[in-house]
Protein backbone atom coordinates (compact mmCIF):
# COMPACT_ATOMS: atom_id res chain seq x y z
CA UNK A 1 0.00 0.00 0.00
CA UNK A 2 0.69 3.41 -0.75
CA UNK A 3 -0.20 4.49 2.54
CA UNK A 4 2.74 2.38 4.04
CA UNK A 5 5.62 4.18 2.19
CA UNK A 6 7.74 6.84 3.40
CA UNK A 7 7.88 10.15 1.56
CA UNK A 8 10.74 10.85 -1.15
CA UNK A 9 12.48 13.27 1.50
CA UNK A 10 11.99 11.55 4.22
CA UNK A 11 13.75 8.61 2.66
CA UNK A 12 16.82 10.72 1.85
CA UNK A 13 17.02 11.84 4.83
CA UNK A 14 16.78 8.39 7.14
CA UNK A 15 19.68 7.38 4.36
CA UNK A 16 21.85 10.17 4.72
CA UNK A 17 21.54 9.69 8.91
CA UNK A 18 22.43 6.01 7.92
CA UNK A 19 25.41 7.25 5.99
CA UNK A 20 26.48 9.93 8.68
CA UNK A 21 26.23 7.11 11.42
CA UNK A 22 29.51 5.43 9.76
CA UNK A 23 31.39 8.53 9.58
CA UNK A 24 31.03 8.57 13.84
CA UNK A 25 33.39 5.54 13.81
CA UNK A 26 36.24 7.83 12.92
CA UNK A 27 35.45 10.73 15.14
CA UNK A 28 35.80 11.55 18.37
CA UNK A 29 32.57 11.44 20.05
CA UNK A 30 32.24 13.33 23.16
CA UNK A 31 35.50 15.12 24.78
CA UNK A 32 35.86 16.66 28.36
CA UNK A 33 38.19 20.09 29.02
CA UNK A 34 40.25 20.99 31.44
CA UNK A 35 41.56 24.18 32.44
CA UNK A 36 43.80 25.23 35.35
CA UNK A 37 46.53 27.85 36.27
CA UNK A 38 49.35 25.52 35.52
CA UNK A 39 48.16 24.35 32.38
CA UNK A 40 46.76 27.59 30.29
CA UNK A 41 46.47 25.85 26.90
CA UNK A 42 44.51 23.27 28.51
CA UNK A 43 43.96 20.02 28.70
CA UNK A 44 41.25 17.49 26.78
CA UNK A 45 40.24 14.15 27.07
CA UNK A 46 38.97 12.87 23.93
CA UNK A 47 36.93 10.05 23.28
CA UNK A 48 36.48 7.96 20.62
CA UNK A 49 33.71 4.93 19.97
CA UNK A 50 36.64 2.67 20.26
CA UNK A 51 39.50 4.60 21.98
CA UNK A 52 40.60 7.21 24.07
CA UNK A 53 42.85 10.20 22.59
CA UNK A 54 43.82 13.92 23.46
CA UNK A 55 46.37 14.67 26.47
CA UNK A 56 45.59 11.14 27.95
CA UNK A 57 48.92 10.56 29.47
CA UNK A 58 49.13 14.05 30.98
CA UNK A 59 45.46 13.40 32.91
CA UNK A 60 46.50 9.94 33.42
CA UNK A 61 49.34 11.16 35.25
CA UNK A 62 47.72 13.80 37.63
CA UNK A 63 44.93 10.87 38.04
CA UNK A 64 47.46 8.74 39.74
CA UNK A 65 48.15 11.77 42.23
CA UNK A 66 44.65 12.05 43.62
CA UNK A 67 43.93 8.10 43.18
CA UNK A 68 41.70 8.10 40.47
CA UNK A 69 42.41 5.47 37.85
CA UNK A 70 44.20 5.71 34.96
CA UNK A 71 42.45 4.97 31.85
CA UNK A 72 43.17 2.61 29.00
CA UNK A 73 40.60 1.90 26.07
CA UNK A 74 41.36 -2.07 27.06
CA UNK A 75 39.84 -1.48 30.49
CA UNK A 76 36.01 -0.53 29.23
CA UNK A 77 34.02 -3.26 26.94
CA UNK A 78 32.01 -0.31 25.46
CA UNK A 79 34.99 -0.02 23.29
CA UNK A 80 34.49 -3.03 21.94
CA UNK A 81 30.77 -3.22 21.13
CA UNK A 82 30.08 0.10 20.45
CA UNK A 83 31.96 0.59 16.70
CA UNK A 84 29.49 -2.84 16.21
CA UNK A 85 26.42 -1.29 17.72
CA UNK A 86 26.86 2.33 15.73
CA UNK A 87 27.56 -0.17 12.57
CA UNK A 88 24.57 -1.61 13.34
CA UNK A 89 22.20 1.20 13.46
CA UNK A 90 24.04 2.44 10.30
CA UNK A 91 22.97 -0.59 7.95
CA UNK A 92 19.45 -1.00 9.83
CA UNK A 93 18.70 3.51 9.07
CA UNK A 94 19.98 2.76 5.08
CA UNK A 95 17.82 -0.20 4.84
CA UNK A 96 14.99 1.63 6.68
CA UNK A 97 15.25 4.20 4.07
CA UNK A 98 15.55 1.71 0.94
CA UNK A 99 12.74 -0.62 1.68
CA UNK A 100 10.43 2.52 2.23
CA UNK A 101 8.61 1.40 5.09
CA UNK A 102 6.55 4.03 7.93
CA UNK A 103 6.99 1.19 10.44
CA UNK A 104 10.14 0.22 9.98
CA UNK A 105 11.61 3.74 10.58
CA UNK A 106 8.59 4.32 13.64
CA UNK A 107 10.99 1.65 15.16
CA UNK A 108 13.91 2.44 14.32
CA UNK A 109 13.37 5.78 16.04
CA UNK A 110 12.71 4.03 19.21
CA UNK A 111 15.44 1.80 19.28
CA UNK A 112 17.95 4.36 18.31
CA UNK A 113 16.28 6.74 21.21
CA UNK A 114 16.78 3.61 23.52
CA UNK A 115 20.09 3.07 22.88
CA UNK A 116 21.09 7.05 23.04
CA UNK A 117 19.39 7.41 26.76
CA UNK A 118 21.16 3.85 27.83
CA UNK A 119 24.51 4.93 26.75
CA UNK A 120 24.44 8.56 28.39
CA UNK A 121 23.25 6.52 31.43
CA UNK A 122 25.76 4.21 31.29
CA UNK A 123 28.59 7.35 30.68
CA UNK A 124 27.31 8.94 33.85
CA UNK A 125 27.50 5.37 35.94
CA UNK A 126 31.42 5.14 34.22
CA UNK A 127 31.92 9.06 35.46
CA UNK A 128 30.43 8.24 38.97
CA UNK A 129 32.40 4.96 39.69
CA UNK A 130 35.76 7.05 38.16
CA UNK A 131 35.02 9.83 40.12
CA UNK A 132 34.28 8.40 43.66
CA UNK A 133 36.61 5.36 43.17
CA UNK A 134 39.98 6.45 44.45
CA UNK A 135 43.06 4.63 46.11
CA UNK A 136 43.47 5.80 49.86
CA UNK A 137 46.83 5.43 49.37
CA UNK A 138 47.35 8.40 46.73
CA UNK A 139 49.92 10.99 46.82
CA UNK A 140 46.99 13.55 47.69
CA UNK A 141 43.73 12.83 49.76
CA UNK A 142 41.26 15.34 50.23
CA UNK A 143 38.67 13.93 52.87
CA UNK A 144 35.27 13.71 51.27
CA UNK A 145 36.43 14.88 47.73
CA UNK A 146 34.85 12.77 44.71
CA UNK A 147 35.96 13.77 41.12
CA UNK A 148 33.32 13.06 38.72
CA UNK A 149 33.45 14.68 35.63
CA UNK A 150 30.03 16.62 34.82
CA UNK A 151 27.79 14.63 31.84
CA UNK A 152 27.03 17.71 30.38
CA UNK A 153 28.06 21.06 31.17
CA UNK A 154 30.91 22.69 33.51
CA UNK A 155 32.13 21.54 37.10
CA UNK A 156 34.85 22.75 39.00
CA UNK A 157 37.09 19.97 40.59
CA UNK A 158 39.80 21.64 43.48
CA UNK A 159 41.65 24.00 40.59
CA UNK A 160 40.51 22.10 37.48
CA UNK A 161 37.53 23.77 35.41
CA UNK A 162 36.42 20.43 33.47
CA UNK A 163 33.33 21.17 30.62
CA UNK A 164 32.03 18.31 28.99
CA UNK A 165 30.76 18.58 25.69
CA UNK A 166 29.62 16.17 22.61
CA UNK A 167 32.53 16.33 19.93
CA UNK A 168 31.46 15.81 16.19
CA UNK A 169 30.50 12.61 16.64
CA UNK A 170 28.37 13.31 19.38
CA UNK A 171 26.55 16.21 17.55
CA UNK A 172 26.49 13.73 14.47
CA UNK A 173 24.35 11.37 17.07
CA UNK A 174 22.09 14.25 18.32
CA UNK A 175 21.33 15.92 14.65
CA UNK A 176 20.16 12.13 13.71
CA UNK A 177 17.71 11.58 16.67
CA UNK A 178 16.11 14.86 15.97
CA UNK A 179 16.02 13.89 12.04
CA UNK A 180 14.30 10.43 12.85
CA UNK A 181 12.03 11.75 15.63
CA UNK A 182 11.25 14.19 13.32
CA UNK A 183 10.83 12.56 10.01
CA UNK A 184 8.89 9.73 12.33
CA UNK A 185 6.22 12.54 13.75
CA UNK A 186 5.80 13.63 10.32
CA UNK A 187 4.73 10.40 8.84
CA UNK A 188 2.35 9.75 11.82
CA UNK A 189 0.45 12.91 11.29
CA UNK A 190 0.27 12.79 7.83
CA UNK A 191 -0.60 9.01 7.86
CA UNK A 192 -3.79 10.36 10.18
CA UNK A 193 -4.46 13.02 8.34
CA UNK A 194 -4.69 10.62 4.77
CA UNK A 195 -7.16 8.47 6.90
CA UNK A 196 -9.54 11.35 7.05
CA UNK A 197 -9.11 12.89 3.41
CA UNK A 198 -7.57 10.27 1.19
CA UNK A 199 -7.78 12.66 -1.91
CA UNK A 200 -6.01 15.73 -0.46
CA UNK A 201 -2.01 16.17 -0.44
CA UNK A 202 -0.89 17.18 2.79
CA UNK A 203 2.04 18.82 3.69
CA UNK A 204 3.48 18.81 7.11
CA UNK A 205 6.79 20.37 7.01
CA UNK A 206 5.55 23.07 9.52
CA UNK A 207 5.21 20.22 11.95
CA UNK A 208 8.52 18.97 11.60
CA UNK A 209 10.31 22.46 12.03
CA UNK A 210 8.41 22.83 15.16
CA UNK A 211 9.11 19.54 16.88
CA UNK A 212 12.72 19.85 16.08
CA UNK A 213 12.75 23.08 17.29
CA UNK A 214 10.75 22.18 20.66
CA UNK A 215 13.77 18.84 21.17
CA UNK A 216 16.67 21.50 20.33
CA UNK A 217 15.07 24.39 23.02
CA UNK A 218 14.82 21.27 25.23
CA UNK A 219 18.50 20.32 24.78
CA UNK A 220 20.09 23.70 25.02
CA UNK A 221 17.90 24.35 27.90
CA UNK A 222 19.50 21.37 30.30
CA UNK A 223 22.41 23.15 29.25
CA UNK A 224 21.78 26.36 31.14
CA UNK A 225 24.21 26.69 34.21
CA UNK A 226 23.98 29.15 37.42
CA UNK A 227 26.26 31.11 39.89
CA UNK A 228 27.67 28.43 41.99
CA UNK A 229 28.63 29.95 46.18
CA UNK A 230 32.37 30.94 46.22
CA UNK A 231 34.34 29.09 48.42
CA UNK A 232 36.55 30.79 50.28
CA UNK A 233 39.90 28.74 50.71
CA UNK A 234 39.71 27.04 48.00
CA UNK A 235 38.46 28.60 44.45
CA UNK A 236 40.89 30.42 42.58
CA UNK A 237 40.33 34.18 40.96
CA UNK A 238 40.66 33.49 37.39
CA UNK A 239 42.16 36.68 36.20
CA UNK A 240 44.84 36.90 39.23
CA UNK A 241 44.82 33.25 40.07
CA UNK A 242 45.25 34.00 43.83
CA UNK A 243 42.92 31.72 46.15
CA UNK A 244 40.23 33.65 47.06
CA UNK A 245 40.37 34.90 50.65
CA UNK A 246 37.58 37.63 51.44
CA UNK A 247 33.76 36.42 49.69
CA UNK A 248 32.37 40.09 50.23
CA UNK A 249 34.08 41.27 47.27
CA UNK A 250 33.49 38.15 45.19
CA UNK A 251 31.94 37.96 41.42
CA UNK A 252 31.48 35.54 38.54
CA UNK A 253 31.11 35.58 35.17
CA UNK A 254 28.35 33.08 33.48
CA UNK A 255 29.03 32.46 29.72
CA UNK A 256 26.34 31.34 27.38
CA UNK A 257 27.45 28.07 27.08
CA UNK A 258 26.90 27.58 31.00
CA UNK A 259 31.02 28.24 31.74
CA UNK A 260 31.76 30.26 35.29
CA UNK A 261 34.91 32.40 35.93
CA UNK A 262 35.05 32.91 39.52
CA UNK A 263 37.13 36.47 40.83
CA UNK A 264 38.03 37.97 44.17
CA UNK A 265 37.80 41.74 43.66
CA UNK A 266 35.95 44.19 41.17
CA UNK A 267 39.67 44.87 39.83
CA UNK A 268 40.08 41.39 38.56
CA UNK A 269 36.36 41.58 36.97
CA UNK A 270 37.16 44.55 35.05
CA UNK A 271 40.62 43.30 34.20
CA UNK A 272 39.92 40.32 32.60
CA UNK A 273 36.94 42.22 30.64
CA UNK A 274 39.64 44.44 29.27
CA UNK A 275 40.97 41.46 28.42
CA UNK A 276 39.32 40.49 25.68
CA UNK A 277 39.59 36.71 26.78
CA UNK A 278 35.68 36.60 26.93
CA UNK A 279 33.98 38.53 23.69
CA UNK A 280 31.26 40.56 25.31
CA UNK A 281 28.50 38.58 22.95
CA UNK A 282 29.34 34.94 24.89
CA UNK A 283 28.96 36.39 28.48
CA UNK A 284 25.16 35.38 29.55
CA UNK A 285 25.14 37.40 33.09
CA UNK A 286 27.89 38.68 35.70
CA UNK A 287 27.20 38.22 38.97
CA UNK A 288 28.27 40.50 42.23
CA UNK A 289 28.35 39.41 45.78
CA UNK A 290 26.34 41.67 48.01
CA UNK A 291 28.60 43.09 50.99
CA UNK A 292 25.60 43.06 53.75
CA UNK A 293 23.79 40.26 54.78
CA UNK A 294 24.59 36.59 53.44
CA UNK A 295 27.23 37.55 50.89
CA UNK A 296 24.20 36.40 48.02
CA UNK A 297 25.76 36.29 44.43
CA UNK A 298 23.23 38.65 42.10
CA UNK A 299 23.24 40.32 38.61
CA UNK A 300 24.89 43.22 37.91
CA UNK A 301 21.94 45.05 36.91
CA UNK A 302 20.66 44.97 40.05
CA UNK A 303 23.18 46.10 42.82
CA UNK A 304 24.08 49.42 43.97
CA UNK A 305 27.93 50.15 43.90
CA UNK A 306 29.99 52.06 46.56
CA UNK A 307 33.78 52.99 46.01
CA UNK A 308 35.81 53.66 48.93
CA UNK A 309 39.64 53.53 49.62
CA UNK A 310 38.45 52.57 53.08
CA UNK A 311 37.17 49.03 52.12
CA UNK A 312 40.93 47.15 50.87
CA UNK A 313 39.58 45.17 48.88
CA UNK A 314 42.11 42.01 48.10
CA UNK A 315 43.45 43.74 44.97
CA UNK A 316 42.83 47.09 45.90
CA UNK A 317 39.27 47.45 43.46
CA UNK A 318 37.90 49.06 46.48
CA UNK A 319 34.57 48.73 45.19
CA UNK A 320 31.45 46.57 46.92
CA UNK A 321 28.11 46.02 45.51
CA UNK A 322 24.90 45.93 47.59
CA UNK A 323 21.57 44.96 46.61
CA UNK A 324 19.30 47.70 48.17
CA UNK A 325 20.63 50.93 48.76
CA UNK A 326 19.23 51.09 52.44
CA UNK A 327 22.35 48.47 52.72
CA UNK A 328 24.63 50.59 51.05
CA UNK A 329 23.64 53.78 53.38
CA UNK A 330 24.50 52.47 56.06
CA UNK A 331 27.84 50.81 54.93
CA UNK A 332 29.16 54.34 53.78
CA UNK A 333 28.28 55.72 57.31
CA UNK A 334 31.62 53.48 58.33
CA UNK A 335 33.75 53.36 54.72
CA UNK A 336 33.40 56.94 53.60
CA UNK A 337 33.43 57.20 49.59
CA UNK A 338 31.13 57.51 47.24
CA UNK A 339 28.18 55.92 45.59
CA UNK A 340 28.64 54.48 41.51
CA UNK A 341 26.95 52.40 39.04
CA UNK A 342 28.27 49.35 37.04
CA UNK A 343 27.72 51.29 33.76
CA UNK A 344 30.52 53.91 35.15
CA UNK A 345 32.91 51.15 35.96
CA UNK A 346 32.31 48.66 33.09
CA UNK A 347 34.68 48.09 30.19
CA UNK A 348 32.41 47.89 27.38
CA UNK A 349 28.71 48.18 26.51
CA UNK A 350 26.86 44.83 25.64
């Protein structure tokens, strides 16, 4: 039946996800950054679906400090099965689209969901178990400390910034889920649709745009980080890279990709505006912490600024932020100065 058979672009599109599948075997598919003081290039851990590549030795090396294992591609049997399992749903998403069957790629989309939320599940139980299981014995011990990388997104471990991220294989994966779920909503509805008026063409490419648009909000959306407390004693300024010793004057910077810089004075803010290291289009929000009260991280927009000599500030910014001016009265009553605005002290104009 007629009925049963996959439109022409649909087709070319479940065999060009088919195709694309293959080419994942020789990329890397997800990687994991690391950034620290004593390594300002960086370091990256990349992984492939049968090896693991980037500045291995380095990590494996600062791994064995802290008593985390080291890691060798002949220690996980995902390495093993997975180039057959991506093969796998290679041939099955050509054949889908050659023998031109609604059903066939209706389950195809399942499976291939399946398998996508079993192997992020089973990459966050391989983070947990390489993150809390750590040899007493190691060089350093911090009480209590686990290391798990984050699945998605940024996490700071002691004076490593680590932000894990899908490589190009990875992306490859999540552009062909949306393009079956996509492709597989569109034949539904129109399938109904044909049930009701067999004589009319329909058209549902508005339907397809708008589902892949609602799974790619819903993606970028777990993606979306907040100001994290800063921890005095043990987070670093990222412009000065001095350990930060006084929270009142504290800030961060959120990018849009969910990154935090963490700083220890208003100085070290504006100085590593100035320095162009962040363009002004990928910072999301920058965050103050208010003097009074419970030292609260808020936007920048909303705090009231006082500069003062009076206040030493770590690096000698001298400036604290409040979040109500009745706070900031009574603060100048002991640190004489005068009152200012961010838009006075800031580098640039967004």
């Amino acid at each position: 039946m007629k009925d049963n058979r996959l439109t022409g672009w649909v087709r070319a599109i479940v065999i060009l996800c088919g195709l694309a599948l293959f080419a994942v075997l020789f990329v890397p598919m997800w990687q994991i950054q690391l950034s620290a003081p004593q390594y300002p290039e960086g370091l990256v851990l990349l992984i492939y679906p049968n090896a693991l590549g980037g500045n291995i030795d380095i990590i494996n090396g600062l791994n064995h400090y802290i008593g985390m294992r080291t890691l060798h591609a002949n220690d996980f049997i995902e390495f093993t099965i997975l180039p057959y399992i991506i093969g796998f749903f290679g041939c099955i998403t050509i054949l889908t689209g050659l023998l031109n069957r609604k059903k066939l790629l209706t389950v195809l989309t399942i499976l291939f969901i399946a398998f996508a939320v079993v192997a992020m599940v089973d990459f966050w139980r391989w983070e947990y178990n390489y993150g809390h299981d750590l040899n007493p014995e190691a060089a350093i011990v911090v009480p209590g400390m686990a290391y798990q990388p984050p699945l998605i997104g940024y996490k700071q471990l002691l004076n490593f910034g680590a932000y894990s991220i899908p490589d190009i294989g990875g992306w490859i994966f999540i552009v062909v889920a949306l393009s079956l779920t996509s492709t597989s909503v569109f034949e539904i509805i129109k399938t109904k649709k044909l049930k009701k008026v067999k004589s009319t063409a329909i058209n549902n490419k508005p339907a397809t745009v708008l589902v892949s648009a609602f799974v790619m909000s819903m993606l970028l959306t777990s993606c979306k980080a907040d100001p994290e407390p800063l921890r005095v004693g043990k987070d670093n300024c990222d412009f000065c890279k001095m350990t930060i010793s006084d929270v009142r004057f504290g800030a961060e910077i959120v990018t849009d990709k969910g990154k935090l810089y963490k700083f220890d004075d208003m100085h070290c803010v504006l100085s590593y505006l100035k320095s162009n290291v962040l363009e002004p289009r990928e910072i999301k929000e920058i965050y103050l912490t208010d003097f009074s009260g419970s030292h609260e991280l808020k936007k920048v927009s909303e705090m009231f600024l006082l500069k003062s000599e009076d206040l030493r500030s770590p690096m000698n910014g001298n400036i604290a932020a409040f979040g109500n001016k009745d706070s900031l009265s009574k603060v100048m009553a002991v640190y004489k100065g005068e009152e200012t605005a961010w838009a006075d002290v800031k580098p640039f104009h967004p």
